[in-house]
Protein backbone atom coordinates (compact mmCIF):
# COMPACT_ATOMS: atom_id res chain seq x y z
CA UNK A 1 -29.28 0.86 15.73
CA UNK A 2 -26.66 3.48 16.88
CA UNK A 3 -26.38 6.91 15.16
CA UNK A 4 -23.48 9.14 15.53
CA UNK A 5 -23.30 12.09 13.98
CA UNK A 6 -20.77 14.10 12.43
CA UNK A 7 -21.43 17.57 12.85
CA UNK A 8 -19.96 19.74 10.54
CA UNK A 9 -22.33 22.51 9.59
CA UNK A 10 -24.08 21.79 6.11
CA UNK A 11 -21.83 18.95 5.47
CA UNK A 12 -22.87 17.12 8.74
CA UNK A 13 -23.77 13.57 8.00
CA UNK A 14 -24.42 10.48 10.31
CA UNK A 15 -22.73 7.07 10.83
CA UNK A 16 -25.74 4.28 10.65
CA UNK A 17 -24.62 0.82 12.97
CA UNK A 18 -26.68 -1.40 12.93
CA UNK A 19 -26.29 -5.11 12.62
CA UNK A 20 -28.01 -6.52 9.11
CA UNK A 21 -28.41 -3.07 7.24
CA UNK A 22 -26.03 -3.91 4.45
CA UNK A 23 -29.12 -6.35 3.30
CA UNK A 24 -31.45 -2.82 4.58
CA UNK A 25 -29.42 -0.51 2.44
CA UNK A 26 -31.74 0.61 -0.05
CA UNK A 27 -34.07 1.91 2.82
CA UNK A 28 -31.48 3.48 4.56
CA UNK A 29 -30.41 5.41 1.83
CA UNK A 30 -33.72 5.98 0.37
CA UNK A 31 -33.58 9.75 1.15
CA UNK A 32 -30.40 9.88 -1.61
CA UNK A 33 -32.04 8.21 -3.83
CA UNK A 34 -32.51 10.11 -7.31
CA UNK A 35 -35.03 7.80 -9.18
CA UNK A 36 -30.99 6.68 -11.27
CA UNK A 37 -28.79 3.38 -11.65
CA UNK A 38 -27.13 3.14 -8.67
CA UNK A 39 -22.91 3.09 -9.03
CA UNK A 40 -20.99 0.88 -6.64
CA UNK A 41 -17.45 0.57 -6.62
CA UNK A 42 -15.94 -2.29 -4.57
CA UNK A 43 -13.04 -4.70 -4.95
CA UNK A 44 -12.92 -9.24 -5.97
CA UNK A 45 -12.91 -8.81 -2.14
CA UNK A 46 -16.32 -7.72 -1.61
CA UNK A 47 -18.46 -10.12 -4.15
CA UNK A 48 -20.84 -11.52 -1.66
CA UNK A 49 -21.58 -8.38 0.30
CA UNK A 50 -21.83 -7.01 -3.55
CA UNK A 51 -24.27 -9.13 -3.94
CA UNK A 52 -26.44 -8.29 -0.62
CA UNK A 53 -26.36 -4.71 -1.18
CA UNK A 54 -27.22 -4.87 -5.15
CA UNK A 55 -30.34 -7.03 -3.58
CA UNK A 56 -31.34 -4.69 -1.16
CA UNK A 57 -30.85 -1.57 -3.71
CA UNK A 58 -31.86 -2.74 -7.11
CA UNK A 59 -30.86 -1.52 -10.71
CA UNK A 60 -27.02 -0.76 -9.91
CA UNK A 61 -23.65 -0.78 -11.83
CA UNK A 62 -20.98 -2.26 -10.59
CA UNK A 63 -17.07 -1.41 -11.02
CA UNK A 64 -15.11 -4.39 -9.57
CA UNK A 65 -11.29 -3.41 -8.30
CA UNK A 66 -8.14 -5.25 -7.61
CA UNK A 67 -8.05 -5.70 -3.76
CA UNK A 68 -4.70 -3.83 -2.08
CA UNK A 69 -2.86 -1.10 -1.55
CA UNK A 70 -1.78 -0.76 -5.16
CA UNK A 71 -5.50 -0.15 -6.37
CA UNK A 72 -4.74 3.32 -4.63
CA UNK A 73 -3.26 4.63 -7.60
CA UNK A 74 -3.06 7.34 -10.62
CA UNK A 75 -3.41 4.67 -12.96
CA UNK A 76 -6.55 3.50 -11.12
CA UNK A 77 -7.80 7.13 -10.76
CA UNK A 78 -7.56 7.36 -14.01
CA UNK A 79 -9.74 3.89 -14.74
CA UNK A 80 -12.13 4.96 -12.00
CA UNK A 81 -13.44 8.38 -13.89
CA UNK A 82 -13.13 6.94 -16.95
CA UNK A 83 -15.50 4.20 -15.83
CA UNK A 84 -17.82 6.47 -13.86
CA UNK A 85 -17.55 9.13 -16.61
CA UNK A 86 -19.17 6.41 -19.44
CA UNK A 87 -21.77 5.51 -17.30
CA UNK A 88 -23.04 8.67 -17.38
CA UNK A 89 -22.77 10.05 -13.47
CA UNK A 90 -24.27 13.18 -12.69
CA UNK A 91 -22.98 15.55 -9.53
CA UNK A 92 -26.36 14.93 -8.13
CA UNK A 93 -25.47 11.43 -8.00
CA UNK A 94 -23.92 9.49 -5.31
CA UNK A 95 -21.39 6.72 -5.72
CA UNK A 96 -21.26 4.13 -3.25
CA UNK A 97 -18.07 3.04 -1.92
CA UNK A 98 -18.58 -0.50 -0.98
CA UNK A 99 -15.06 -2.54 0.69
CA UNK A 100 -11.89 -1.33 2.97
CA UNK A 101 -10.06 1.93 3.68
CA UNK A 102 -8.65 1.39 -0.24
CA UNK A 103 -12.12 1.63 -1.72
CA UNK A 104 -13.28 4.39 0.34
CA UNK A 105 -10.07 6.38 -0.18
CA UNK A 106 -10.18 5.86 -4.14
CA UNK A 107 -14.03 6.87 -4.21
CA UNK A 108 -13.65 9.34 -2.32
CA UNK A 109 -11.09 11.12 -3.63
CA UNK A 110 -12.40 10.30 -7.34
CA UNK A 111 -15.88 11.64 -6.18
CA UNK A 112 -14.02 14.90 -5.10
CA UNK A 113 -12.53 15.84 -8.56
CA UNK A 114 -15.24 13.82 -10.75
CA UNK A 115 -17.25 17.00 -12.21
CA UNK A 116 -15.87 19.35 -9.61
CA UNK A 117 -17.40 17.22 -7.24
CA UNK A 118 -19.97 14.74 -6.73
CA UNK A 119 -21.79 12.64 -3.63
CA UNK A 120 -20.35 9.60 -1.79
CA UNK A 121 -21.50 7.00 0.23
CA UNK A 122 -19.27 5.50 2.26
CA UNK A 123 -20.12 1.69 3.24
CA UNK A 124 -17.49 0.15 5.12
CA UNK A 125 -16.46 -3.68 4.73
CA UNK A 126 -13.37 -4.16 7.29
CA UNK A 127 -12.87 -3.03 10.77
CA UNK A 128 -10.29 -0.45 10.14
CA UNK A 129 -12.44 1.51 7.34
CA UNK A 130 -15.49 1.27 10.32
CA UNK A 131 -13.51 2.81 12.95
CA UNK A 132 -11.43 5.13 11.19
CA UNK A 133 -11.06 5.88 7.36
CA UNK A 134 -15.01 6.05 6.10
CA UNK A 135 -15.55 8.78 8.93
CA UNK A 136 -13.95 12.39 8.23
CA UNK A 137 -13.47 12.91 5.03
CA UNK A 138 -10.05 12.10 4.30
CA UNK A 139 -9.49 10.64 0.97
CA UNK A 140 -6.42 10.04 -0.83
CA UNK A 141 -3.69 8.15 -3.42
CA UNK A 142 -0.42 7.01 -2.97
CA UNK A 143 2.94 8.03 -4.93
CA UNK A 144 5.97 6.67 -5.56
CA UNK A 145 6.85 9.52 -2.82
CA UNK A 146 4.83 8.32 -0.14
CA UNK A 147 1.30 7.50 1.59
CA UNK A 148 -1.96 9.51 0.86
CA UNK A 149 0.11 12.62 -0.75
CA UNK A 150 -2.29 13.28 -3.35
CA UNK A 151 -5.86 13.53 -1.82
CA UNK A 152 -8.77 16.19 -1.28
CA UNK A 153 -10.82 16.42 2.23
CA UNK A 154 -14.35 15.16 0.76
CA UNK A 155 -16.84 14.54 3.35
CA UNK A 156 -19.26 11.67 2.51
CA UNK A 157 -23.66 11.72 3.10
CA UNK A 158 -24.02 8.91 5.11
CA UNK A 159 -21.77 6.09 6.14
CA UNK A 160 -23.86 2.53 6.84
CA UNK A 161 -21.96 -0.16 8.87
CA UNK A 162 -22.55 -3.32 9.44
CA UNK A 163 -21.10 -5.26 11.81
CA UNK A 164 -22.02 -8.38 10.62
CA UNK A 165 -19.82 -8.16 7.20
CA UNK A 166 -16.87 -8.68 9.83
CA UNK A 167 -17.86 -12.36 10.24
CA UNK A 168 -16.24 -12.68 6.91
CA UNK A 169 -13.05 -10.93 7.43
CA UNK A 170 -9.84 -12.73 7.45
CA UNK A 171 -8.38 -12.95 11.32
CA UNK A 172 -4.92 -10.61 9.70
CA UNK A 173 -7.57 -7.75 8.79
CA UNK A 174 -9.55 -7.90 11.54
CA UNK A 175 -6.52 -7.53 13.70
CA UNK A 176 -5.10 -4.86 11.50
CA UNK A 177 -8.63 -2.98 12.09
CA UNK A 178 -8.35 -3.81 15.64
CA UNK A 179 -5.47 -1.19 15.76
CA UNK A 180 -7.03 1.89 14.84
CA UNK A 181 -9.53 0.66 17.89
CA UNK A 182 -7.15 0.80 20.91
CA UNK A 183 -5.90 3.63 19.09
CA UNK A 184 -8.57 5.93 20.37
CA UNK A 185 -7.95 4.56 23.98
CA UNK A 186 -4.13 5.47 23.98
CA UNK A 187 -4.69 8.86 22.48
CA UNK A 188 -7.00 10.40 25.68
CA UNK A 189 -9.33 8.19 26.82
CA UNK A 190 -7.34 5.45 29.19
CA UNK A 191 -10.82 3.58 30.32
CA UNK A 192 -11.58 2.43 27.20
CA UNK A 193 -7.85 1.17 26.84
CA UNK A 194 -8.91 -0.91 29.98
CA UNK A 195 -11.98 -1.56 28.46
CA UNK A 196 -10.12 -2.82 24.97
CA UNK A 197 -7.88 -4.60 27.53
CA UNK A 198 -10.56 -6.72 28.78
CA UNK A 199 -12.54 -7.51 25.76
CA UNK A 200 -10.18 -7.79 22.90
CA UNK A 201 -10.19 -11.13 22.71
CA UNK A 202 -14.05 -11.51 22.46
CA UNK A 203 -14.22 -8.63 19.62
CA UNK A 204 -11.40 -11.40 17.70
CA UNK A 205 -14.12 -14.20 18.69
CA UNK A 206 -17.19 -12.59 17.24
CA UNK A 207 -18.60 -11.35 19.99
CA UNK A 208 -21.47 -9.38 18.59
CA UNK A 209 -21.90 -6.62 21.71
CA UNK A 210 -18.32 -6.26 21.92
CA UNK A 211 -17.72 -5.39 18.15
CA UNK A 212 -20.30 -3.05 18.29
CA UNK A 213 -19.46 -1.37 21.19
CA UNK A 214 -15.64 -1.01 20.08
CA UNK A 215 -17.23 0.50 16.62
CA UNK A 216 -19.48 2.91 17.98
CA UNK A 217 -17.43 4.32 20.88
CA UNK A 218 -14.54 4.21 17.99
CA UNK A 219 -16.92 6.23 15.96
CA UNK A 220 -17.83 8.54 18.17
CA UNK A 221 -13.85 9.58 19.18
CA UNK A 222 -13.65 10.60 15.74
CA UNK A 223 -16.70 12.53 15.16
CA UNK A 224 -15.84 14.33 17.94
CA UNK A 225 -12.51 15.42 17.05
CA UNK A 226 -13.33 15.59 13.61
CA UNK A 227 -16.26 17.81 14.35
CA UNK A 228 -14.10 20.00 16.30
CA UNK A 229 -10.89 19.84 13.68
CA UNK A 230 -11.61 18.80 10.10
CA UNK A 231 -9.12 19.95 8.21
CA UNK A 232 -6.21 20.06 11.02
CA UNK A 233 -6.02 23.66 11.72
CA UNK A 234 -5.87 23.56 15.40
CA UNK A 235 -3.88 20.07 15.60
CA UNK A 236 -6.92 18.73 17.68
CA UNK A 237 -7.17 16.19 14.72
CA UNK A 238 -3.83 15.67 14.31
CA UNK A 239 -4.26 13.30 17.58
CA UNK A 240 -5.28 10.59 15.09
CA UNK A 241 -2.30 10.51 13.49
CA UNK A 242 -1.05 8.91 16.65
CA UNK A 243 1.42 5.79 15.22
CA UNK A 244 1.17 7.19 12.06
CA UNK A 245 4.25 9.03 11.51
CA UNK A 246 6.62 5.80 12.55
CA UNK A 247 3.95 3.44 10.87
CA UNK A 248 3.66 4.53 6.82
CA UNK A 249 7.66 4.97 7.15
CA UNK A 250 7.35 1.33 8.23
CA UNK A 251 4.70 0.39 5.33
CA UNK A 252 6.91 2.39 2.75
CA UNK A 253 9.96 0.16 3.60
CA UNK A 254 7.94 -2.74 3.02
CA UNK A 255 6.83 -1.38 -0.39
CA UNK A 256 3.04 -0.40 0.58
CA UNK A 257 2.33 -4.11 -0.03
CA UNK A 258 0.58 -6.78 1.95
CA UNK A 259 3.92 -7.34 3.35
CA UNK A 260 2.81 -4.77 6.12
CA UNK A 261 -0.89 -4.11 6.45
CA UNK A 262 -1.69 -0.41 7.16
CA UNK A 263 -2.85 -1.08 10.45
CA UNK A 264 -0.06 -3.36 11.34
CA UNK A 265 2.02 -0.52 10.52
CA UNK A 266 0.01 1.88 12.64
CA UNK A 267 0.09 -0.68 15.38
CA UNK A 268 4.27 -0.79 15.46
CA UNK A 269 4.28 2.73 15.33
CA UNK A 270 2.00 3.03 18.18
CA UNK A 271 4.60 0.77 20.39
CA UNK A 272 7.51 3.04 18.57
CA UNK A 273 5.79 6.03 19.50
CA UNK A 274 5.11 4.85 23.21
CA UNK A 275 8.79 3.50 23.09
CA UNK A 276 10.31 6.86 22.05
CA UNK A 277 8.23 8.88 24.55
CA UNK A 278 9.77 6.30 27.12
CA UNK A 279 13.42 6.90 26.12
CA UNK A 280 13.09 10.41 26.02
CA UNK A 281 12.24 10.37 29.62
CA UNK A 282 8.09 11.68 29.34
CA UNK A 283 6.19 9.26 29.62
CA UNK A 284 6.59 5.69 32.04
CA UNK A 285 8.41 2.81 30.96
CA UNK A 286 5.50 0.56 32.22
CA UNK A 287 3.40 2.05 30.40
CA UNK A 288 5.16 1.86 26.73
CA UNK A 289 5.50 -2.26 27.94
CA UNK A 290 1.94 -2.31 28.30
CA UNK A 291 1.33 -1.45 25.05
CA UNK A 292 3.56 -3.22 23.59
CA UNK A 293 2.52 -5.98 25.36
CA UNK A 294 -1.55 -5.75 24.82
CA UNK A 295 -0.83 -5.47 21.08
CA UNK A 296 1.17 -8.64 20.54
CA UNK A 297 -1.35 -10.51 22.67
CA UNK A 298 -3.71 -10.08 19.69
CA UNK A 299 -1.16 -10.70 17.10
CA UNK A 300 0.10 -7.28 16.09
CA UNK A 301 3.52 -6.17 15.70
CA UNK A 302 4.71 -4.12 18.48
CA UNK A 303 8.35 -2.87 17.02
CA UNK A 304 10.27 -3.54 13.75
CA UNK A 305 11.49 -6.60 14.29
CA UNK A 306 8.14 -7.77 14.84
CA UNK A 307 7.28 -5.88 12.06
CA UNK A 308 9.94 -7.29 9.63
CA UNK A 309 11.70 -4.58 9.52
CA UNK A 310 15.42 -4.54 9.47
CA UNK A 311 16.12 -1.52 7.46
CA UNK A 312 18.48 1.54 9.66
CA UNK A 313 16.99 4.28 11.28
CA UNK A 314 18.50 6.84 8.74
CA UNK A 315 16.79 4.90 6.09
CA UNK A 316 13.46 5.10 7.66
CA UNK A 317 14.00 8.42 8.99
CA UNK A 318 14.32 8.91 5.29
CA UNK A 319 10.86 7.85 4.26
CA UNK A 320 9.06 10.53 6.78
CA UNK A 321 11.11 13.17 5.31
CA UNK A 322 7.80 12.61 2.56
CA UNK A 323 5.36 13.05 5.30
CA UNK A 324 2.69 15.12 4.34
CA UNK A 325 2.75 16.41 7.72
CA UNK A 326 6.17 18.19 7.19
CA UNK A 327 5.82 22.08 7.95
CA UNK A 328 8.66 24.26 7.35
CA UNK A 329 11.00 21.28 7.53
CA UNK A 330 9.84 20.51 10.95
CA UNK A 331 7.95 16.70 11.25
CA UNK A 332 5.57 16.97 14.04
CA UNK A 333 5.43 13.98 16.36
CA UNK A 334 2.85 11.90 18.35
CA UNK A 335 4.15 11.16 21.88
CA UNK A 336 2.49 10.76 24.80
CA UNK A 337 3.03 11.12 28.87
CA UNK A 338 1.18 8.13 29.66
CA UNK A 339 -1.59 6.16 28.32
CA UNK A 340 -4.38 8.38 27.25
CA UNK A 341 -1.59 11.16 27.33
CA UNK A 342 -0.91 11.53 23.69
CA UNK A 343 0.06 14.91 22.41
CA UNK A 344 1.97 16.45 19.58
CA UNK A 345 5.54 17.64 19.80
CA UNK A 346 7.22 19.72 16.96
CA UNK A 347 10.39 20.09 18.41
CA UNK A 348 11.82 16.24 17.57
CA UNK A 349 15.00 16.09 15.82
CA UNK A 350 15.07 13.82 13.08
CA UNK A 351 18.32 12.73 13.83
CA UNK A 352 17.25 11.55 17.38
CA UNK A 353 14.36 9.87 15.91
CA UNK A 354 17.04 8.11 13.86
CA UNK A 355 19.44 6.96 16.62
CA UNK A 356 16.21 5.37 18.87
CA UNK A 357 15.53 3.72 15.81
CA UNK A 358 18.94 1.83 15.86
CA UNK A 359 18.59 0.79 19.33
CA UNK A 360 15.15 -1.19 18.76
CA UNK A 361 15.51 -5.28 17.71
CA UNK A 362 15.61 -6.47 14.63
């Protein structure tokens, strides 16, 4: 077993990995447990692994969600605490959040205005909500506006993963998750690009040392900068956020629908971001074509045609003008110098952002 931990004063919590403790969960989280039903939320997604971890736990309730990005909604908000609400939960009480980054963003931010605030436990079903979204608190809904505008920092109590539910993933979502992976390598840390480089295509395969090793050293990026930036204060943790800003403009032209998986999004905007730092003249073409060129070797789109994107640059420039990361009508930006060079730049005009935009295949 690995254990990272997030350390964050009297909120700290650790990250469990270990292979086979889904079907070990009611150990693990033995210390949480209040002598009361368990509540799980998951999604139709999930069933089997439902199933393992209601074994492993005993008495539980279980609310069963619509898989996608539309279950991040007010109208399923609104179901959620209505639903948690009759079955009696207390604040002392945790809720488990059992699935993808969906789940764990609707428990989360549910759990964070559910009595003023109750316990979560995050328990992570698909790569991407391993390696990035059960880890640091960030929970959130969607709007008609845009991405994760409505949401509440909420730190969980423990988050288990196991590797093992991965076997199960579809190959799309795995390679969606795979993005927020070499994510961490092109943000500072250009060995473990190499290292993704290498071994990408045994992660895919199954490998069992490989996916664990891409989820703990994933991990332990974020608790890092998490543990040294929560709530983006310094813009330490704004480093995450690296394909971000080109990617949910991306996802909101395609509707926020499995048209354009979130981490297929992230993944274009990665190469966009790498692309843009290129034209602009910091960082070296060879290195934006590197990128771009490792992520389509494991299937990801590396640019909006790729992407399925066709839409103009004004129009897209449009959709981060709802960025939540808009400050005095100023969008910051994540470019980068090289690989492992990523930093943030507030001085980007929109309007040049735009005209790159124009020049990329469709």
């Amino acid at each position: 077993m690995t254990n990272v931990p997030v350390a964050l004063g009297d909120r700290s919590y650790d990250v469990r990995i270990e292979a086979g403790i889904l079907a070990r969960a009611g150990e693990a989280l033995a210390p949480f447990d209040k002598g009361r039903r368990w509540v799980i939320v998951t999604d139709e997604n999930v069933l089997p692994h439902l199933a393992t971890l209601q074994a492993s736990l005993g008495p539980s309730d279980a609310i069963v969600l619509k898989p996608g990005e539309g279950t991040k909604s007010w109208g399923q908000l609104e179901a959620l605490l209505d639903r948690l609400l009759e079955l009696g939960v207390e604040r002392s009480d945790h809720i488990i959040a059992l699935g993808g980054g969906v789940i764990g963003d609707l428990v989360g931010f549910a759990t964070s205005i559910l009595k003023r605030g109750c316990s979560f436990v995050q328990v992570p079903t698909t790569l991407l909500a391993q390696v990035d979204s059960s880890v640091g608190g960030k929970t959130a809904i969607n709007t008609r506006a845009g991405k994760n505008l409505v949401g509440a920092f909420h730190q969980p109590s423990v988050v288990l993963i196991d590797p093992r539910v991965l076997d199960t993933l579809p190959a799309r979502d795995l390679r969606a998750g795979y993005a927020e992976v070499v994510k961490y390598g092109l943000i500072d840390d250009f060995a473990f690009f190499e290292w993704c480089e290498a071994n990408a295509a045994a992660l895919m395969a199954g490998d069992p040392a490989a996916r664990e090793h891409a989820i703990a050293h994933s991990v332990g990026a974020k608790a890092r900068i998490v543990a040294a930036d929560e709530r983006e204060t310094t813009g330490t943790r704004a480093l995450l956020n690296l394909g971000h800003t080109f990617g949910h403009a991306l996802e909101a032209e395609a509707g926020f629908s499995d048209k354009l998986l979130h981490g297929e999004g992230v993944a274009a905007g990665m190469a966009l971001a790498f692309g843009f730092s290129a034209a602009r003249g910091i960082c070296p073409g060879q290195d934006a074509e590197r990128v771009a060129a490792h992520l389509a070797a494991v299937g990801l789109p590396n640019g909006l045609k790729a992407a399925g994107i066709t839409a103009s640059g004004a129009r897209l420039v449009e959709h981060m003008l709802h960025d939540k990361k808009m400050s005095a009508g100023t969008l910051p930006f994540l470019l980068a110098r090289g690989i492992g060079q990523t930093y943030l730049d507030k001085t980007v005009d929109l309007a040049e952002v735009a005209e790159f935009l124009d020049t990329q295949p469709r």
